[in-house]
Protein backbone atom coordinates (compact mmCIF):
# COMPACT_ATOMS: atom_id res chain seq x y z
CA UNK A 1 14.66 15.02 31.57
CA UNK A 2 16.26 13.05 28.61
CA UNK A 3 14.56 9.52 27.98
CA UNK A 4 14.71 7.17 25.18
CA UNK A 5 13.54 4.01 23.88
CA UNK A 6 15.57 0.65 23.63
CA UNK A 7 14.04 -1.58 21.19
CA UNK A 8 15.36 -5.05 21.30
CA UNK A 9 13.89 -8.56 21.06
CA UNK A 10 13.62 -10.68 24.27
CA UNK A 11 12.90 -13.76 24.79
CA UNK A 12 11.12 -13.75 28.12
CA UNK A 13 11.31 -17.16 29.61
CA UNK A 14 15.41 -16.96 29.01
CA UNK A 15 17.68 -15.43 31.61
CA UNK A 16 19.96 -12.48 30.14
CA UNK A 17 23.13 -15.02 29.30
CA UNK A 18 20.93 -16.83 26.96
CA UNK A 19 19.71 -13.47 25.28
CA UNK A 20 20.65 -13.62 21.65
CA UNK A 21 19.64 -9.51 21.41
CA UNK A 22 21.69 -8.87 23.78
CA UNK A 23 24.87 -9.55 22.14
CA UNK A 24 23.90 -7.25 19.32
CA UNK A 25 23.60 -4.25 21.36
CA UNK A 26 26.20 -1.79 21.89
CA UNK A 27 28.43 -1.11 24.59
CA UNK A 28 26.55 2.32 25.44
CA UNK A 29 23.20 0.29 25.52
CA UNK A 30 24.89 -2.77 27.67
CA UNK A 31 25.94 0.40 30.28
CA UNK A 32 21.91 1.63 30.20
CA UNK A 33 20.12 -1.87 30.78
CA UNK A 34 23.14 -2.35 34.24
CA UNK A 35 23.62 0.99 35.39
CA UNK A 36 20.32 3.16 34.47
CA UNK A 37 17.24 3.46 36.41
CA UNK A 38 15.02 2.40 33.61
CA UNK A 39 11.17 1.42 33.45
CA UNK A 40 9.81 -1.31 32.08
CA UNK A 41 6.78 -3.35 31.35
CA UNK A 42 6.26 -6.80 30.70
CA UNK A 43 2.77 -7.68 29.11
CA UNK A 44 0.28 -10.52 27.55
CA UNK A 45 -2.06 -8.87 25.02
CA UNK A 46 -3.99 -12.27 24.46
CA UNK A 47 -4.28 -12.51 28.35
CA UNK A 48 -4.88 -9.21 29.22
CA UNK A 49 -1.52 -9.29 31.57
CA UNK A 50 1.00 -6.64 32.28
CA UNK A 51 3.53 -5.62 34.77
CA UNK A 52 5.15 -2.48 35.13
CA UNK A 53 8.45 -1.94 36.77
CA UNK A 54 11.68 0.08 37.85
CA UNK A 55 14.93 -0.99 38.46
CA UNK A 56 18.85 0.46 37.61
CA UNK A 57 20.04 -2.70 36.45
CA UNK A 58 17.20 -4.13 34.32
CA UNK A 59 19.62 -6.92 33.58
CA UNK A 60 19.84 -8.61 37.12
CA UNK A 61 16.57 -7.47 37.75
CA UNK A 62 14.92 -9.48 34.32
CA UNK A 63 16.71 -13.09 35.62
CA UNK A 64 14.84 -12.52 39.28
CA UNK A 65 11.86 -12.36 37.57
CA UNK A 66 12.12 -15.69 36.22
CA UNK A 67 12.24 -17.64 39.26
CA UNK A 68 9.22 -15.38 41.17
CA UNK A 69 6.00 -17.41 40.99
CA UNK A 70 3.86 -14.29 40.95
CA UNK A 71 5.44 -13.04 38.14
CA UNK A 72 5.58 -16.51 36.61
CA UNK A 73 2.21 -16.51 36.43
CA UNK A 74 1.71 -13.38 34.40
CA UNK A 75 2.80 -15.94 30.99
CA UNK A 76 4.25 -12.39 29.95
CA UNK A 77 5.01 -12.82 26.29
CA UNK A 78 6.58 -8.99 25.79
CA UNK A 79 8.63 -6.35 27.19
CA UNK A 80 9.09 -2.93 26.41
C-alpha cells in the first residue's frame, strides 16, 4: 500500500473556494484531495481536541464540516 503526505496550509473556518493553499497545489494533488480516499485529522493542541476522519473527496467533505455544530464545536485550529 502506497501512502503519502500532503502538507498544505488551511485555514479551517474557510470553505475550500476561499482556500488560498489550494490554488498553489498541483493538478495531481487537486485529483488526490476529490477523488482519493484519504484520512484526515483535524485537531486543537491548546484544547486537547481532535477528530479523525475518512472520506474520497476531502474537498466536499472539509465545507460540510463547517456548517455541523458538533464539529463546530471542536474550535479545530489544524488539519493534517
Amino acid at each position: 500500500m502506497d501512502f503519502s503526505i500532503l502538507e498544505f496550509p488551511l485555514e479551517i473556518n474557510q470553505t475550500v473556494v476561499y482556500q488560498k493553499s489550494f490554488k498553489d497545489l498541483s493538478n495531481i494533488e487537486h485529483r488526490v484531495l476529490k477523488d482519493v480516499f484519504v484520512t484526515y485529522i483535524y485537531y486543537n493542541l491548546g484544547l486537547k481536541t481532535i477528530y479523525v476522519g475518512e472520506t474520497k473527496d476531502f474537498c466536499k467533505r472539509h465545507d460540510q464540516h463547517l456548517r455541523e455544530n458538533h464539529f463546530l464545536e471542536g474550535k479545530f485550529n489544524q488539519c493534517i
